[in-house]
N, C-alpha and C. Protein backbone atom coordinates (compact mmCIF):
# COMPACT_ATOMS: atom_id res chain seq x y z
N UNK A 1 6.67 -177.88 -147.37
CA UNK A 1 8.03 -178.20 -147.00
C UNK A 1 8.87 -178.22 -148.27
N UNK A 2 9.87 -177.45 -148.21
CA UNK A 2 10.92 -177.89 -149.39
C UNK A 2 11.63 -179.00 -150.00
N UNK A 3 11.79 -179.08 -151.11
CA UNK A 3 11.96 -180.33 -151.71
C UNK A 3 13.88 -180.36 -151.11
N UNK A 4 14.31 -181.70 -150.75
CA UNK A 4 15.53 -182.01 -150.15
C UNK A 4 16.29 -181.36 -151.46
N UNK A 5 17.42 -180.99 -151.14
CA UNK A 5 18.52 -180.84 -151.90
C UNK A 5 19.62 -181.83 -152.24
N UNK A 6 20.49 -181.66 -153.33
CA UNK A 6 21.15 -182.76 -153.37
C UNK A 6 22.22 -183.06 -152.12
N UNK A 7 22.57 -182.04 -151.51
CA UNK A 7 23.49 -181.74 -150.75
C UNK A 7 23.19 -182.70 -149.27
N UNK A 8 21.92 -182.24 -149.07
CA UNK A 8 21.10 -182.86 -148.17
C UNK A 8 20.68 -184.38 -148.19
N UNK A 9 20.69 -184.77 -149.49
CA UNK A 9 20.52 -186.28 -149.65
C UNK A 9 21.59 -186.92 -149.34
N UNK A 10 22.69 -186.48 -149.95
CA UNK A 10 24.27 -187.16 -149.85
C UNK A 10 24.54 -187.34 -148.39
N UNK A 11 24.28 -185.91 -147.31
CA UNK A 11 25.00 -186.05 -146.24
C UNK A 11 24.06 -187.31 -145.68
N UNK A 12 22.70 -187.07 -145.92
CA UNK A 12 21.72 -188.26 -145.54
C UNK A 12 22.28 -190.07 -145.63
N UNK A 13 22.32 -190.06 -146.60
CA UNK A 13 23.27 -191.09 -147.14
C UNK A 13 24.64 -191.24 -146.52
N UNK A 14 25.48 -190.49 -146.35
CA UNK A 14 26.51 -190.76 -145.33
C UNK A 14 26.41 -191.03 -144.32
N UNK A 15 25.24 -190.37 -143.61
CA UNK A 15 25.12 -190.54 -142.21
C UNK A 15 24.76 -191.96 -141.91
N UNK A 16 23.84 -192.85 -142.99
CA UNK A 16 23.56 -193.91 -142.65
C UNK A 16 24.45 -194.82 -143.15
N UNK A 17 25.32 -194.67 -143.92
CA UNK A 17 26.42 -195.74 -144.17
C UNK A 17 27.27 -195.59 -142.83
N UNK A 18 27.43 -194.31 -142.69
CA UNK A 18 28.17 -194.41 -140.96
C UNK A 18 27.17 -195.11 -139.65
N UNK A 19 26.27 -194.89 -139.77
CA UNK A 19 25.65 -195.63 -138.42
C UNK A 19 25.73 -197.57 -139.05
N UNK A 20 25.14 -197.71 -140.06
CA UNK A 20 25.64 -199.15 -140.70
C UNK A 20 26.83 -199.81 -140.36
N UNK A 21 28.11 -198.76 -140.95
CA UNK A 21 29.30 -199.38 -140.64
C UNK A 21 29.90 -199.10 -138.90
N UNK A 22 29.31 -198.57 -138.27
CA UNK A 22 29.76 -198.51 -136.62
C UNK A 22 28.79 -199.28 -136.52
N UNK A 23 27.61 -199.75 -136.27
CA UNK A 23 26.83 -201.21 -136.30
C UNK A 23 27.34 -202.57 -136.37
N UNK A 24 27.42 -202.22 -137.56
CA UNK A 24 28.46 -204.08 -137.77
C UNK A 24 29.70 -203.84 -136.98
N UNK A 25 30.81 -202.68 -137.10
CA UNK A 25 31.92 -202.91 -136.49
C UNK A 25 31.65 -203.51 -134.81
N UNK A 26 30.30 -202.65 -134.20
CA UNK A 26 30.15 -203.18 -133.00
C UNK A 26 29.58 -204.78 -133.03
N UNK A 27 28.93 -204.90 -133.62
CA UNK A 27 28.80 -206.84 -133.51
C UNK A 27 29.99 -207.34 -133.89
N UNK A 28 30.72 -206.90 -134.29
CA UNK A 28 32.48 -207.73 -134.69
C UNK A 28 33.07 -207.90 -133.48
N UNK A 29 32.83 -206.81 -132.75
CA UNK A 29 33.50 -206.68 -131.28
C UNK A 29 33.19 -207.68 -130.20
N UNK A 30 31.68 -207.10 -130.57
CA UNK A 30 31.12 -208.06 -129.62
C UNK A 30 30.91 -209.94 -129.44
N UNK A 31 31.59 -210.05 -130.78
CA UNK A 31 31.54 -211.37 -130.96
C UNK A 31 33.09 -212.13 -130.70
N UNK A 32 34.06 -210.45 -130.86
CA UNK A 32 35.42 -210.86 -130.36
C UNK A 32 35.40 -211.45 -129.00
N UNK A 33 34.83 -210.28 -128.41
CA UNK A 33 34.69 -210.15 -127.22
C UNK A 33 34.26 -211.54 -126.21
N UNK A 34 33.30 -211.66 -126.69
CA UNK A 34 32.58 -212.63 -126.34
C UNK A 34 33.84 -214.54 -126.35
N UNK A 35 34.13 -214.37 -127.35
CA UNK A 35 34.92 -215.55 -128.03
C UNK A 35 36.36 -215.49 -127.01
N UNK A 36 36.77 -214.31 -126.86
CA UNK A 36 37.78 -213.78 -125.89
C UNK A 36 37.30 -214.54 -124.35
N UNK A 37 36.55 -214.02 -124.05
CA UNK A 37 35.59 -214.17 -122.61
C UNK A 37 35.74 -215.63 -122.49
N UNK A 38 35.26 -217.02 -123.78
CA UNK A 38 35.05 -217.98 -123.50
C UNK A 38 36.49 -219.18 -123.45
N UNK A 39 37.67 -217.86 -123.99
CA UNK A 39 38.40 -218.79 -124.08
C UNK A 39 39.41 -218.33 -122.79
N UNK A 40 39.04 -217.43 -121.76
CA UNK A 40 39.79 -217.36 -120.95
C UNK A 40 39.20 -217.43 -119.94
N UNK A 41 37.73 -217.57 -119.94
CA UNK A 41 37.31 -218.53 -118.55
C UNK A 41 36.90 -219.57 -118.30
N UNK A 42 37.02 -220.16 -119.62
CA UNK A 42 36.97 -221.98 -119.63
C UNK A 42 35.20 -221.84 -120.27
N UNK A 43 35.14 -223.35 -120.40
CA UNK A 43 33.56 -223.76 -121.01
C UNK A 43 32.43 -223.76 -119.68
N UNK A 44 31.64 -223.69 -120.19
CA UNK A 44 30.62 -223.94 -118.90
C UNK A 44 30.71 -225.29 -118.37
N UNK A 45 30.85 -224.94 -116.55
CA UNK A 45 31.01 -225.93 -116.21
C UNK A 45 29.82 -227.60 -117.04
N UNK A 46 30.78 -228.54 -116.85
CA UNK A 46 30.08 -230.01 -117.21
C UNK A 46 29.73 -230.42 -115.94
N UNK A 47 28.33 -231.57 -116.57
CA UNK A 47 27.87 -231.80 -115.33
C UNK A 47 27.73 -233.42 -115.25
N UNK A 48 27.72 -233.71 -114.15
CA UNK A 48 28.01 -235.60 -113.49
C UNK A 48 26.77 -236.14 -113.22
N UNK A 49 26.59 -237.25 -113.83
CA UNK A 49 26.01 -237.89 -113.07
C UNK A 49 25.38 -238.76 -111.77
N UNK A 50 24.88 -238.50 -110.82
CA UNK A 50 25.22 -238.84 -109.39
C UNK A 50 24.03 -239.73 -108.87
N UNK A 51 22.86 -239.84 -109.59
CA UNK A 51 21.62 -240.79 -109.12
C UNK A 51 21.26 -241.22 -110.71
N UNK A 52 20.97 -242.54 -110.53
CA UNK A 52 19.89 -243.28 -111.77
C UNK A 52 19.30 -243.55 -110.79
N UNK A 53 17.49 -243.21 -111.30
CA UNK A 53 16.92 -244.08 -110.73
C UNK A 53 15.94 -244.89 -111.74
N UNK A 54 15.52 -245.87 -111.59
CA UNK A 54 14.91 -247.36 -112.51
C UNK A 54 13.70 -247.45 -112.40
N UNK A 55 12.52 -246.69 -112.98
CA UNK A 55 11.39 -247.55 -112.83
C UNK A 55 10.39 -248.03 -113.71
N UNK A 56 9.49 -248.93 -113.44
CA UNK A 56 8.76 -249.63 -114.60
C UNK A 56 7.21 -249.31 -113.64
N UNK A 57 6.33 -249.85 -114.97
CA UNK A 57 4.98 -250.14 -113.75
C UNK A 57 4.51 -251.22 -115.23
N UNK A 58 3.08 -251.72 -115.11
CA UNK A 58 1.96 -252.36 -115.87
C UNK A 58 1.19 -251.43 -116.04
N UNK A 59 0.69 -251.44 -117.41
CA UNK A 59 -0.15 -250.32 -117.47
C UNK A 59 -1.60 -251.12 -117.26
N UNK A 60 -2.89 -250.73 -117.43
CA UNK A 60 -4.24 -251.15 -118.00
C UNK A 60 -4.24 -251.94 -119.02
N UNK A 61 -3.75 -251.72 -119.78
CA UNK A 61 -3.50 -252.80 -121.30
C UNK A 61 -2.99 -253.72 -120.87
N UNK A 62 -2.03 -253.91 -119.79
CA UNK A 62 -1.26 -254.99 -119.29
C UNK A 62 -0.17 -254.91 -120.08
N UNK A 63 0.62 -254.07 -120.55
CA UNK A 63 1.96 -254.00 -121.32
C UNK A 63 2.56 -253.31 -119.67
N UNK A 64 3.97 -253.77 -119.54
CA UNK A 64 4.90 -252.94 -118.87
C UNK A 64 5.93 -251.63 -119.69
N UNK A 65 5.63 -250.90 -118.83
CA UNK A 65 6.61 -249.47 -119.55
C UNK A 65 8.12 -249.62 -118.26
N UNK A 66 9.12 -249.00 -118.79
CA UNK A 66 9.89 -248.96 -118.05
C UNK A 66 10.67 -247.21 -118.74
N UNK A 67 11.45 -246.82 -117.85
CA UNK A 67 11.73 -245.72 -117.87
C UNK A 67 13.51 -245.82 -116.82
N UNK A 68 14.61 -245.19 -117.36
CA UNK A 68 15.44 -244.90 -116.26
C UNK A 68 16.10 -243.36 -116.14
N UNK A 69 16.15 -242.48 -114.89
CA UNK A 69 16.56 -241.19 -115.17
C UNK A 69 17.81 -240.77 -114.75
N UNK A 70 18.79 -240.20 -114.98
CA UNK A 70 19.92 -239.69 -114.38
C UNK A 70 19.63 -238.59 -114.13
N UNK A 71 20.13 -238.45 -112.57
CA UNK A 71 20.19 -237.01 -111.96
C UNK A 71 21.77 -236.32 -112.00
N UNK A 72 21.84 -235.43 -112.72
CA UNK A 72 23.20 -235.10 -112.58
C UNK A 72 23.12 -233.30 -111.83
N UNK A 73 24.07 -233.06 -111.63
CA UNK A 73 24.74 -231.59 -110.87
C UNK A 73 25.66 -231.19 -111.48
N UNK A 74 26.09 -229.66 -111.25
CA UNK A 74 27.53 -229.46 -112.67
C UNK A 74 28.39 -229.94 -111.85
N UNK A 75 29.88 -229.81 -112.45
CA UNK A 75 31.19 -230.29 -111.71
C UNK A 75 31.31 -228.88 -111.08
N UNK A 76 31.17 -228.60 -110.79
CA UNK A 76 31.50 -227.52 -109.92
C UNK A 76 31.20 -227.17 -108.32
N UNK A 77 29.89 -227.66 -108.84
CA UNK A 77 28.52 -227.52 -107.02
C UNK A 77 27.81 -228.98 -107.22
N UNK A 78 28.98 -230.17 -107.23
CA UNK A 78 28.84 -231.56 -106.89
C UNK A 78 27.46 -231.61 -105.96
N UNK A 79 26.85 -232.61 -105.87
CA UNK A 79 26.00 -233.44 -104.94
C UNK A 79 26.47 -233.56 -103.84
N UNK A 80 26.13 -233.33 -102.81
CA UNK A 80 26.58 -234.31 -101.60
C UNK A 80 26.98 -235.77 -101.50
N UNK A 81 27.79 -236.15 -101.13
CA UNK A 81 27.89 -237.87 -101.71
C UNK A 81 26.92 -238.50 -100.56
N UNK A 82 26.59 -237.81 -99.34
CA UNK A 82 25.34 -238.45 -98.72
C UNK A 82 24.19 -238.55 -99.52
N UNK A 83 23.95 -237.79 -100.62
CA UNK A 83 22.67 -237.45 -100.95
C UNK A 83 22.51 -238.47 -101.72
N UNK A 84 23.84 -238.51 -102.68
CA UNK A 84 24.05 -239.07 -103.74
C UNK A 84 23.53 -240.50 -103.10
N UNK A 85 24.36 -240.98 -101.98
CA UNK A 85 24.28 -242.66 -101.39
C UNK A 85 22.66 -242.35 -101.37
N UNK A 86 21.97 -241.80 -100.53
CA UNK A 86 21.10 -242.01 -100.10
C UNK A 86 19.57 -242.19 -101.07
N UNK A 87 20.32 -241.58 -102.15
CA UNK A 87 18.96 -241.63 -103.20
C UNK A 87 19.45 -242.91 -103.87
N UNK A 88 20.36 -243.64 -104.47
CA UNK A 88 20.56 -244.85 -104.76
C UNK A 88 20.47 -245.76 -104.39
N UNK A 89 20.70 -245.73 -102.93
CA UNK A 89 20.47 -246.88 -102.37
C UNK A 89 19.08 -247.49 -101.51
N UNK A 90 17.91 -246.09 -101.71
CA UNK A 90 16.53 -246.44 -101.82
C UNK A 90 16.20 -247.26 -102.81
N UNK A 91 15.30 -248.03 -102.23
CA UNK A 91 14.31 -249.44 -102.79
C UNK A 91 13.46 -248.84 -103.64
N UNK A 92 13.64 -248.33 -104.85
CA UNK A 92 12.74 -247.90 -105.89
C UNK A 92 11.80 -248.55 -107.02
N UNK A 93 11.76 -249.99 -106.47
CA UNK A 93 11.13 -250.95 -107.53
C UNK A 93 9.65 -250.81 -107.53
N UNK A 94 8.60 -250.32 -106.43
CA UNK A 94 7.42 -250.15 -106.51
C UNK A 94 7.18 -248.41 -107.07
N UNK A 95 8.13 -247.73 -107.50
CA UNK A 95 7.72 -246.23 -107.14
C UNK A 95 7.00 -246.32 -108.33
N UNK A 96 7.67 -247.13 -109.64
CA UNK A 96 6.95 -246.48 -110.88
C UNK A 96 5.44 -247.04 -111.09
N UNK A 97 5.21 -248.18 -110.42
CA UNK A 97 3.67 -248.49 -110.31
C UNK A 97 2.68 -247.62 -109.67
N UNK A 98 3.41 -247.01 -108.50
CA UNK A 98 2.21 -246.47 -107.83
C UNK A 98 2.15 -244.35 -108.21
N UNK A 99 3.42 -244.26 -109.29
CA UNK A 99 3.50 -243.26 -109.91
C UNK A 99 2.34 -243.16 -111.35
N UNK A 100 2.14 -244.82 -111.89
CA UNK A 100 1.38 -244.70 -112.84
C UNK A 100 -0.18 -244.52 -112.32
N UNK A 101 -0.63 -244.80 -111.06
CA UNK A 101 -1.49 -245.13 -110.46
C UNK A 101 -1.86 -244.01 -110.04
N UNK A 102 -1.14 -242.53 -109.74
CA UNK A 102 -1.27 -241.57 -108.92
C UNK A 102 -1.27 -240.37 -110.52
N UNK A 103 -1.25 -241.07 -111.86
CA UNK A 103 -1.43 -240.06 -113.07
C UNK A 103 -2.89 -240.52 -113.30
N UNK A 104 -3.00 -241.88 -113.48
CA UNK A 104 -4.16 -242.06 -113.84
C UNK A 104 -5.46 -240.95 -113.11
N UNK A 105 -5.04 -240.93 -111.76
CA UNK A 105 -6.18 -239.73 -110.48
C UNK A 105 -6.01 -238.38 -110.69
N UNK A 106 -4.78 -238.28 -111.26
CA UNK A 106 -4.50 -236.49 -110.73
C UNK A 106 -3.97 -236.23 -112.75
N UNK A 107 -4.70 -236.43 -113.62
CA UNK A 107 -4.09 -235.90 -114.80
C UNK A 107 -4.07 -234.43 -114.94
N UNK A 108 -2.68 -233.72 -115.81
CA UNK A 108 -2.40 -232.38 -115.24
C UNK A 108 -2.81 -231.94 -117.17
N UNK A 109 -2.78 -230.88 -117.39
CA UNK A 109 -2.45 -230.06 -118.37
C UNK A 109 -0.87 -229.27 -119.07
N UNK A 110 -0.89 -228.82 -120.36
CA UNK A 110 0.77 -228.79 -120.29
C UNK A 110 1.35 -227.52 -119.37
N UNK A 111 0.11 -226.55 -118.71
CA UNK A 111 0.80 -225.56 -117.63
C UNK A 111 0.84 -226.33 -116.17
N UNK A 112 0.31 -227.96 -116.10
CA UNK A 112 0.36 -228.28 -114.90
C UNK A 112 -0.61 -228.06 -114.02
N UNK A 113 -1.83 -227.99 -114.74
CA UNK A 113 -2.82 -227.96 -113.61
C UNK A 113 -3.61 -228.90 -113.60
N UNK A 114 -4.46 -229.68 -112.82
CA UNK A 114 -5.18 -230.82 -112.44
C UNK A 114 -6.13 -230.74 -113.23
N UNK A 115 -6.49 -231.92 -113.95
CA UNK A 115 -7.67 -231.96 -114.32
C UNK A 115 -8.74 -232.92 -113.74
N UNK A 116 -9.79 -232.97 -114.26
CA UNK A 116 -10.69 -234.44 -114.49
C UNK A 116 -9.72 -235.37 -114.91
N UNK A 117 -10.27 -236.44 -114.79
CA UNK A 117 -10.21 -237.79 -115.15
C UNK A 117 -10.16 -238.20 -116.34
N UNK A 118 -11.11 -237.34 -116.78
CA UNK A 118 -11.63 -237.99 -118.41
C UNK A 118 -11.23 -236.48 -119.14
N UNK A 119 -10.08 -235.43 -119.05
CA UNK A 119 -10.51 -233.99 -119.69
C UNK A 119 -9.86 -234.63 -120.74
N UNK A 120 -10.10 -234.57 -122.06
CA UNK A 120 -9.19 -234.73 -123.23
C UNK A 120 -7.94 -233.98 -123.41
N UNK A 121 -7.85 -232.88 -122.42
CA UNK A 121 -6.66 -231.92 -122.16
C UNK A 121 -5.54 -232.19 -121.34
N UNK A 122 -5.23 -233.56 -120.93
CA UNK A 122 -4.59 -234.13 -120.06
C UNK A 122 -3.60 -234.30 -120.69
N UNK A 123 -2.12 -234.02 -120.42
CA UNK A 123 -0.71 -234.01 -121.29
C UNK A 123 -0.17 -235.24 -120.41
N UNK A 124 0.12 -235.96 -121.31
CA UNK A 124 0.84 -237.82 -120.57
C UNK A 124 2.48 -236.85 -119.88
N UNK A 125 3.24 -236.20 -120.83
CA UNK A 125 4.17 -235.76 -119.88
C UNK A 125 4.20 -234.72 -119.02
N UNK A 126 3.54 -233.88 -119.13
CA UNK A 126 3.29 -233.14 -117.88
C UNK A 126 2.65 -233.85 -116.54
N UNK A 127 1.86 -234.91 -116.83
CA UNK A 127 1.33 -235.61 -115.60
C UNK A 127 2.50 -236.43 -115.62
N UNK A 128 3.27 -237.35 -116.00
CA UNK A 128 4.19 -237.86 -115.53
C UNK A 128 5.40 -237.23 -114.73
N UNK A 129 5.33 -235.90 -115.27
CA UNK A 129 6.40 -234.78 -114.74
C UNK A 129 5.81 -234.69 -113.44
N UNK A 130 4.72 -234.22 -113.17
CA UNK A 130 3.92 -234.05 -111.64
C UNK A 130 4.47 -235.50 -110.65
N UNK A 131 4.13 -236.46 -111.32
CA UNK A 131 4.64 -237.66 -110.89
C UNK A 131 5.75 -237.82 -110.46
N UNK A 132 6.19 -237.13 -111.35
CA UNK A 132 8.06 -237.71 -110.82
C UNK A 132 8.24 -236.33 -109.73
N UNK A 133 7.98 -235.38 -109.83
CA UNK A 133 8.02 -234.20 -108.80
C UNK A 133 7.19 -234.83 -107.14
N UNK A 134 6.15 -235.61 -107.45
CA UNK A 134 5.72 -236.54 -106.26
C UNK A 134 6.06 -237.05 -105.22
N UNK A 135 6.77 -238.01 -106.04
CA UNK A 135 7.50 -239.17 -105.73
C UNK A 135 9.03 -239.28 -105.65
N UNK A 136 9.42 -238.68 -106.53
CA UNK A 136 11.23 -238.44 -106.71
C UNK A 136 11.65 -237.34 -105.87
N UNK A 137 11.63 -237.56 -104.22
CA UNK A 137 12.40 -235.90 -103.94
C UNK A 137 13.65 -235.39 -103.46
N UNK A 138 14.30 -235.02 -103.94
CA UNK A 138 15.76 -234.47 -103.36
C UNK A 138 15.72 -233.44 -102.22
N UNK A 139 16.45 -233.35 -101.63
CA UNK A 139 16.69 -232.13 -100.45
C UNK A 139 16.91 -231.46 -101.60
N UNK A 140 17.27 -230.08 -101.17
CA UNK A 140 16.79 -229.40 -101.89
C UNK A 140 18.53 -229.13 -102.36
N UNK A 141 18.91 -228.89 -103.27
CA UNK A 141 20.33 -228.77 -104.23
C UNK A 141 20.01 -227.32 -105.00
N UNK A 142 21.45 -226.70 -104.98
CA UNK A 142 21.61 -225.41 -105.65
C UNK A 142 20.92 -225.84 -107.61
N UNK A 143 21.46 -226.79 -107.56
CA UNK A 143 20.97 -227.32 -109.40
C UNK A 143 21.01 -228.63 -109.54
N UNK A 144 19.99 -229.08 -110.06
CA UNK A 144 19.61 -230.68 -110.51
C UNK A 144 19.15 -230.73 -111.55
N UNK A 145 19.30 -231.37 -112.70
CA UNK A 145 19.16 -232.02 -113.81
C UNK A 145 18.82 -233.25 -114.16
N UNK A 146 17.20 -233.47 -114.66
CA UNK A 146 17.39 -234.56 -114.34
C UNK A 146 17.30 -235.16 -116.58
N UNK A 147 17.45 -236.47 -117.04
CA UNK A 147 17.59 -237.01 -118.46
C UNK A 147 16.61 -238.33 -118.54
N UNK A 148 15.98 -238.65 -119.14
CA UNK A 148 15.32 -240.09 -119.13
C UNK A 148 16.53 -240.29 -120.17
N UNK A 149 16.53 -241.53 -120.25
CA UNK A 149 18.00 -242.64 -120.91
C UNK A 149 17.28 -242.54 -121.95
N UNK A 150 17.90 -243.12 -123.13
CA UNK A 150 17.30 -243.63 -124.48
C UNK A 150 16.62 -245.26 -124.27
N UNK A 151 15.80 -245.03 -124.91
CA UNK A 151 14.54 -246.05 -124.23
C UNK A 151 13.72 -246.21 -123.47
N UNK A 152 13.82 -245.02 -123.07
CA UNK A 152 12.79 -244.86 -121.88
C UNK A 152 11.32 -244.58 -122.35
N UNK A 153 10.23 -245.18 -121.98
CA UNK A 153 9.14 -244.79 -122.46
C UNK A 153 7.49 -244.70 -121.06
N UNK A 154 8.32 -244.86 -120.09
CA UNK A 154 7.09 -244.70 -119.01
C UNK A 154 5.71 -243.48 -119.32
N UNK A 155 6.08 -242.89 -120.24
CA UNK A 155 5.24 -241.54 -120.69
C UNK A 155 3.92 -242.05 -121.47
N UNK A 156 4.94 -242.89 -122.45
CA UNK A 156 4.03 -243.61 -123.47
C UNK A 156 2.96 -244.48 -123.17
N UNK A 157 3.16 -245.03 -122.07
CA UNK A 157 2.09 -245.87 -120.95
C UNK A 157 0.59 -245.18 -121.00
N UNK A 158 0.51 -243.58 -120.71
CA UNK A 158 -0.44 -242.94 -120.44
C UNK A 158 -0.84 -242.35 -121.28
N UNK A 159 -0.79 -242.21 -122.67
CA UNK A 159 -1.42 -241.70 -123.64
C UNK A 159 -3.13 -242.59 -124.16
C-alpha cells in the first residue's frame, strides 16, 4: 500500500476537526434544547404526601425498633382521598410486630428470593421490603412512593 501523502493527511485531519466540531456543536444544542424543553413545560411534577404509616415491633434481644413511612403520589395523579382516609385511619399498631415475626420465617435475598432460616445470604432490607409488600397494601395506584422518615430503623432490628 502506498505511503499517505501530505495532501491526504491534511484533508484527513480536516475531516476530523469537522466531525469534532459538528459533535460538540450538536451537544450544545442538545443541551439548549433540552434546558428550552424544561423551562417551558414546567419541572417534574412534585409529589404529596397522603399516608404515614407508624410501626414498631420488639425484637429477640428485647430492644424495640420503630420505623415511620410516607406514602406519597405526584401532584398531578393525586391519591384518591378514599384511599388516602382509608389507609390512615386503619389500626396499624400490631402490623410492625407481626411484620418482624413474618421476616424472621420467610428471610429473602437482595433479588428477593426466600431463603432458609439460617442462609447467611439473607438481606435485613430486602426481607423487610417483602414485609412491607405483605402487609402494607394499596389498591392498586397509577404511582406510589413510598420514604422511611429520618430515624427510622425497623431494618436494623434484623441484622
Amino acid at each position: 500500500m502506498p505511503e499517505p501523502t501530505e495532501q491526504t493527511r491534511t484533508t484527513s485531519i480536516r475531516r476530523r476537526r469537522r466531525i469534532i466540531g459538528v459533535s460538540v456543536g450538536a451537544a450544545v444544542l442538545l443541551v439548549l434544547l433540552l434546558g428550552w424543553l424544561r423551562l417551558t413545560l414546567g419541572p417534574p411534577p412534585g409529589y404529596s404526601t397522603n399516608v404515614s404509616i407508624a410501626l414498631r415491633y420488639v425484637a429477640d434481644d428485647g430492644r424495640t425498633y420503630s420505623c415511620t413511612y410516607d406514602y406519597s403520589t405526584p401532584d398531578d395523579i393525586p391519591m384518591p382521598a378514599s384511599v388516602a382516609r382509608q389507609m390512615n385511619e386503619k389500626d396499624w399498631s400490631g402490623t410492625g410486630q407481626l411484620m418482624y415475626e413474618w421476616t424472621r420465617a420467610h428471610p429473602t435475598d437482595s433479588a428477593r428470593r426466600e431463603l432458609a432460616a439460617d442462609d447467611p445470604r439473607a438481606d435485613p432490607v430486602a426481607t423487610w421490603s417483602a414485609a412491607m409488600d405483605t402487609f402494607i397494601v394499596f389498591p392498586p395506584l397509577p404511582v406510589l412512593r413510598s420514604e422511611a422518615r429520618d430515624g427510622s430503623n425497623c431494618e436494623e432490628g434484623l441484622r
